[in-house]
PDB file of N, CA and C in Angstrom:
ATOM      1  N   UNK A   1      18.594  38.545   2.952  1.00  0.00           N
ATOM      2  CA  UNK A   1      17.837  37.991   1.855  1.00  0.00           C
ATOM      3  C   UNK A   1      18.209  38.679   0.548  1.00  0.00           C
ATOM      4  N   UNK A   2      18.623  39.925   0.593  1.00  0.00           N
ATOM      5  CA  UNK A   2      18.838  40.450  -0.563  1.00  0.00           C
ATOM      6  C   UNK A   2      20.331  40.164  -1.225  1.00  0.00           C
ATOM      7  N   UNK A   3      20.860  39.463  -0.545  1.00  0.00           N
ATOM      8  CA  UNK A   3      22.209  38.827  -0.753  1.00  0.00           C
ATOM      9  C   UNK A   3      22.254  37.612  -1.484  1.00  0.00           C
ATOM     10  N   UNK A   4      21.330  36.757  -0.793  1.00  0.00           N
ATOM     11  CA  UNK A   4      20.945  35.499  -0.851  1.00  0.00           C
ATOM     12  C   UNK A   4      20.240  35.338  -2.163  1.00  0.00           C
ATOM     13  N   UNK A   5      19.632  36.193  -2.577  1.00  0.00           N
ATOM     14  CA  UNK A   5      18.661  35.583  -3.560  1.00  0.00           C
ATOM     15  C   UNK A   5      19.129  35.246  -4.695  1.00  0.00           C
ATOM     16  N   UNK A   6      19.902  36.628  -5.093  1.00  0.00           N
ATOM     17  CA  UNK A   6      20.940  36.113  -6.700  1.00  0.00           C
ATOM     18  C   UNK A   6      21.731  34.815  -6.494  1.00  0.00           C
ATOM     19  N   UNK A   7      22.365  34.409  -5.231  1.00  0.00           N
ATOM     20  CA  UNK A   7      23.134  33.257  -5.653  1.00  0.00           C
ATOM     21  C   UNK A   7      21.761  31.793  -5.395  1.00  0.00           C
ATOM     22  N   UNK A   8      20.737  32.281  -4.815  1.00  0.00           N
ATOM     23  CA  UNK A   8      19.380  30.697  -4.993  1.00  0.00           C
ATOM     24  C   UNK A   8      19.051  31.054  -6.533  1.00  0.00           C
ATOM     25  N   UNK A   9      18.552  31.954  -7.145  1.00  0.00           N
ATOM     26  CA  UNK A   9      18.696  32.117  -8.463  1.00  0.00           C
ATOM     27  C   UNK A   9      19.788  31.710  -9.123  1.00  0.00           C
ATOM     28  N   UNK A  10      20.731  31.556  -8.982  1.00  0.00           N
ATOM     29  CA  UNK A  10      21.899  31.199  -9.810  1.00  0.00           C
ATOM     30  C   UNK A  10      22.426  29.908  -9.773  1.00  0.00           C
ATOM     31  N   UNK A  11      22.101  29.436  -8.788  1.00  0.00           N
ATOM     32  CA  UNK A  11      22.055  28.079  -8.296  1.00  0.00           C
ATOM     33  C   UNK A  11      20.588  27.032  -8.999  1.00  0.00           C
ATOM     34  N   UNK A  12      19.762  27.870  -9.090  1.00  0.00           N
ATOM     35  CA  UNK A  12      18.576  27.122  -9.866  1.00  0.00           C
ATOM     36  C   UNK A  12      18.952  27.209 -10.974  1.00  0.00           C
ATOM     37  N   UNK A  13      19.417  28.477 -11.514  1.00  0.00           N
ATOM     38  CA  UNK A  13      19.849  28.274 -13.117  1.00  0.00           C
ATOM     39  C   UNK A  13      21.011  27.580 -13.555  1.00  0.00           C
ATOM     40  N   UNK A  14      21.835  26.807 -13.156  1.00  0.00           N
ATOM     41  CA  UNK A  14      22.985  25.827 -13.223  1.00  0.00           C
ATOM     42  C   UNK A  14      22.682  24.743 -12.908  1.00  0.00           C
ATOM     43  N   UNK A  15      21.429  24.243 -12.190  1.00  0.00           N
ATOM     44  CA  UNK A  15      21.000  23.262 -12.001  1.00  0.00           C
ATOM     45  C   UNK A  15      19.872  22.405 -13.221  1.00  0.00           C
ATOM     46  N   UNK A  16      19.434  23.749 -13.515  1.00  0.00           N
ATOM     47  CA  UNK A  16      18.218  23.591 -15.032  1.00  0.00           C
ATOM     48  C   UNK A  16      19.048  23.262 -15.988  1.00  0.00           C
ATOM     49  N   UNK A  17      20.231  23.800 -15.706  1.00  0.00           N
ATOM     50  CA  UNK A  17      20.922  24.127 -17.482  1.00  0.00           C
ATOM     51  C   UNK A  17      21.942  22.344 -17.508  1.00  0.00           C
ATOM     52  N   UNK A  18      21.772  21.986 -15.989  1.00  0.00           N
ATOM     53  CA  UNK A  18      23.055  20.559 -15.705  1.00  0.00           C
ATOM     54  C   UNK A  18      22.016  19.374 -16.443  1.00  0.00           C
ATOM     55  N   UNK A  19      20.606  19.780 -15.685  1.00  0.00           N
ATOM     56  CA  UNK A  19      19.944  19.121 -15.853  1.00  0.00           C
ATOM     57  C   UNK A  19      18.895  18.953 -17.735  1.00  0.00           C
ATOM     58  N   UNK A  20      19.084  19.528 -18.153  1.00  0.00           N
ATOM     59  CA  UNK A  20      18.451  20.092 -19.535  1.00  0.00           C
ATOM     60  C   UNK A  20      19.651  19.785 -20.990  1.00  0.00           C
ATOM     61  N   UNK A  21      21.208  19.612 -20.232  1.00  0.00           N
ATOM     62  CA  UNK A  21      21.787  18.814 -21.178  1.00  0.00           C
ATOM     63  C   UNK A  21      22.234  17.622 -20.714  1.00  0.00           C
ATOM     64  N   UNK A  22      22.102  16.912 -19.395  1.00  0.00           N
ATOM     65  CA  UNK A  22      22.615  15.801 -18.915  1.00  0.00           C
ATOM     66  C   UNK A  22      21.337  14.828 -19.469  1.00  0.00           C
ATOM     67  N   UNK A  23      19.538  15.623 -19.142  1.00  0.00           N
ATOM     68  CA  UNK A  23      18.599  14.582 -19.131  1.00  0.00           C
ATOM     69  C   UNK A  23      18.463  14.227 -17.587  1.00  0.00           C
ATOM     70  N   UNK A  24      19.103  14.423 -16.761  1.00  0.00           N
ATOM     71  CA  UNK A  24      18.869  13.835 -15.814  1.00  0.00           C
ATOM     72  C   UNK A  24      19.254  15.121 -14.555  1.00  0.00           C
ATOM     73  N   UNK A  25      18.844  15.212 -13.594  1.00  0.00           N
ATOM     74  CA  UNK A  25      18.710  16.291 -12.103  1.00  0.00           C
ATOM     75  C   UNK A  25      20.335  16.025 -11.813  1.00  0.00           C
ATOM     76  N   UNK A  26      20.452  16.951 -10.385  1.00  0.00           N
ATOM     77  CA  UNK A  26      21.592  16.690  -9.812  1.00  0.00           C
ATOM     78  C   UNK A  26      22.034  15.593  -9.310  1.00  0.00           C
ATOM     79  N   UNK A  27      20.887  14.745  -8.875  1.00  0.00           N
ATOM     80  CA  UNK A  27      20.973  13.873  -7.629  1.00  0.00           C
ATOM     81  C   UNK A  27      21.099  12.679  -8.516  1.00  0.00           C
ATOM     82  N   UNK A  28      20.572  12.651  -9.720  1.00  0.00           N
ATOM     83  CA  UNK A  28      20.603  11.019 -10.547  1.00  0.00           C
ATOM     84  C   UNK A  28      22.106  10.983 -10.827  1.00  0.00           C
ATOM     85  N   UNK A  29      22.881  12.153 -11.437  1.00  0.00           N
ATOM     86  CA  UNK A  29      23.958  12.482 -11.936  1.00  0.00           C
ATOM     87  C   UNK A  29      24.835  12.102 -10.699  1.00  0.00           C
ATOM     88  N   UNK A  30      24.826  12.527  -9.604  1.00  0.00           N
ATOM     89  CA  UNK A  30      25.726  11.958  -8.337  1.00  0.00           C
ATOM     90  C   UNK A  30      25.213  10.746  -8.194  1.00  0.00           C
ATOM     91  N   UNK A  31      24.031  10.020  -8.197  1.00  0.00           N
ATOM     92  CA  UNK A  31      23.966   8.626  -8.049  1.00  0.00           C
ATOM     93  C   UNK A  31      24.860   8.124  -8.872  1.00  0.00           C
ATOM     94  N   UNK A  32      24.910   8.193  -9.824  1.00  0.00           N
ATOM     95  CA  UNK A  32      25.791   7.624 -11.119  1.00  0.00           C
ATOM     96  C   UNK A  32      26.888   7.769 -10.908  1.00  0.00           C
ATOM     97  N   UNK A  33      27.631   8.741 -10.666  1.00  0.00           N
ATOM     98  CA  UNK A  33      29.342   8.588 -10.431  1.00  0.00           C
ATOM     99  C   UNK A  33      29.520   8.746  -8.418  1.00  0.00           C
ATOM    100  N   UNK A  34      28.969   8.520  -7.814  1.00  0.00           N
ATOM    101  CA  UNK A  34      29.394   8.033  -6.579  1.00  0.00           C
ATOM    102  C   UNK A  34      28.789   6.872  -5.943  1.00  0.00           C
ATOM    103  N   UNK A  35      30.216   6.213  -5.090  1.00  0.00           N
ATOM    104  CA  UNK A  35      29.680   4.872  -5.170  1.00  0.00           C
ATOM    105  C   UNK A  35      28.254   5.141  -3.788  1.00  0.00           C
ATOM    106  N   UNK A  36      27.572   4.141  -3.656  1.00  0.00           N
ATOM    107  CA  UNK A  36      26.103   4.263  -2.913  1.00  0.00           C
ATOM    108  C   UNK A  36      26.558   4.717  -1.571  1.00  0.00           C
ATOM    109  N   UNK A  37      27.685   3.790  -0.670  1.00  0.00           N
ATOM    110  CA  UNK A  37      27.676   4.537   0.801  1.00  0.00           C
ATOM    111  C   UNK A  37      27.937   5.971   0.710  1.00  0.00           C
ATOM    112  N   UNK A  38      28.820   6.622  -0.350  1.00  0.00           N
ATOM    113  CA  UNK A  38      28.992   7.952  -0.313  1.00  0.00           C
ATOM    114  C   UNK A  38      27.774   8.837   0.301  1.00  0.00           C
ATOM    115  N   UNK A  39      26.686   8.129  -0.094  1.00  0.00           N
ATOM    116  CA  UNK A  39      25.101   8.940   0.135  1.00  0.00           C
ATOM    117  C   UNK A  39      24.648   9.053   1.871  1.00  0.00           C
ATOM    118  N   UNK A  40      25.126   7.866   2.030  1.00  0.00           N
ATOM    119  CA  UNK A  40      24.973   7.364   3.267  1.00  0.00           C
ATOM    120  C   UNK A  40      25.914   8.431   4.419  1.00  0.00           C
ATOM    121  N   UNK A  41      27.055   8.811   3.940  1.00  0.00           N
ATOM    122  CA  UNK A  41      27.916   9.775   4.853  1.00  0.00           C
ATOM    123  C   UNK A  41      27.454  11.026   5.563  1.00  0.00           C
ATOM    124  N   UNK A  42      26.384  11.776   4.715  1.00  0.00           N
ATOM    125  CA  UNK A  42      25.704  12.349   4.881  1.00  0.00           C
ATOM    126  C   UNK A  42      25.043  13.382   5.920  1.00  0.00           C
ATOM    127  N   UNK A  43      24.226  12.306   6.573  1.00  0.00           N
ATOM    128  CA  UNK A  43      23.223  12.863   7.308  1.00  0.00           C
ATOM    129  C   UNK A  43      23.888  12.219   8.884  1.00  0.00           C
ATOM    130  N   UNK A  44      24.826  11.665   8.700  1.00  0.00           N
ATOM    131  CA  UNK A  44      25.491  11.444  10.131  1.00  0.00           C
ATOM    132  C   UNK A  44      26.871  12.839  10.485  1.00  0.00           C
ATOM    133  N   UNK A  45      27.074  13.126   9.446  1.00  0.00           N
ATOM    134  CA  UNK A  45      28.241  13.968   9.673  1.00  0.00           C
ATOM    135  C   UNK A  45      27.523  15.449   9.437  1.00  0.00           C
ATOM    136  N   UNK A  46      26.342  16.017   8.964  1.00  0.00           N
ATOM    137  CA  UNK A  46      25.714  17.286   8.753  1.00  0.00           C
ATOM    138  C   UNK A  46      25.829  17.750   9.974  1.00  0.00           C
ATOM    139  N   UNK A  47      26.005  19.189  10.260  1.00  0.00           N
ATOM    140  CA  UNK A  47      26.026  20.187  11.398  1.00  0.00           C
ATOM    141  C   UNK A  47      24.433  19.915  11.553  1.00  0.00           C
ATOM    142  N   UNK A  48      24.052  19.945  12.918  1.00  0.00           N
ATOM    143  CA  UNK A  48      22.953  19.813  13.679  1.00  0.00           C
ATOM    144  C   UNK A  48      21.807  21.233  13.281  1.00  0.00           C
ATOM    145  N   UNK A  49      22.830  22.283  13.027  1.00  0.00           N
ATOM    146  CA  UNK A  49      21.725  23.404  12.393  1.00  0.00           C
ATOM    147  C   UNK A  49      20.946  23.516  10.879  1.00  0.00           C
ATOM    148  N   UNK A  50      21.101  22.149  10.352  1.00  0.00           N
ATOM    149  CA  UNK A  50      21.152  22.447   9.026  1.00  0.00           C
ATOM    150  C   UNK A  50      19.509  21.810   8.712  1.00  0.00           C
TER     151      UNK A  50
END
C-alpha cells in the first residue's frame, strides 16, 4: 500500500487535470474517439482476477 498510493494519487491527479481542461471525465473522452464495440471488448477479454 505504501507503494501504491502515490501512483492512485497521481492517477487521480491526471485524471482531474484531463478532465478540468477537456470539460469532460475519462470515459466521455474515450466514448468520443473510440468507435462503440471497442467498449464492448472489454469485459469478455479482462483476466478473471480483476
Amino acid at each position: 500500500m505504501l507503494f501504491l498510493y502515490p501512483l492512485m494519487s497521481a492517477m487521480q491527479m491526471i485524471s482531474a487535470r484531463i478532465g478540468r481542461v477537456a470539460g469532460h471525465g475519462r470515459a466521455a473522452i474515450m466514448r468520443r474517439l473510440f468507435p462503440s464495440w471497442a467498449g464492448q471488448l472489454e469485459p469478455r477479454y479482462a483476466p478473471s482476477w480483476i
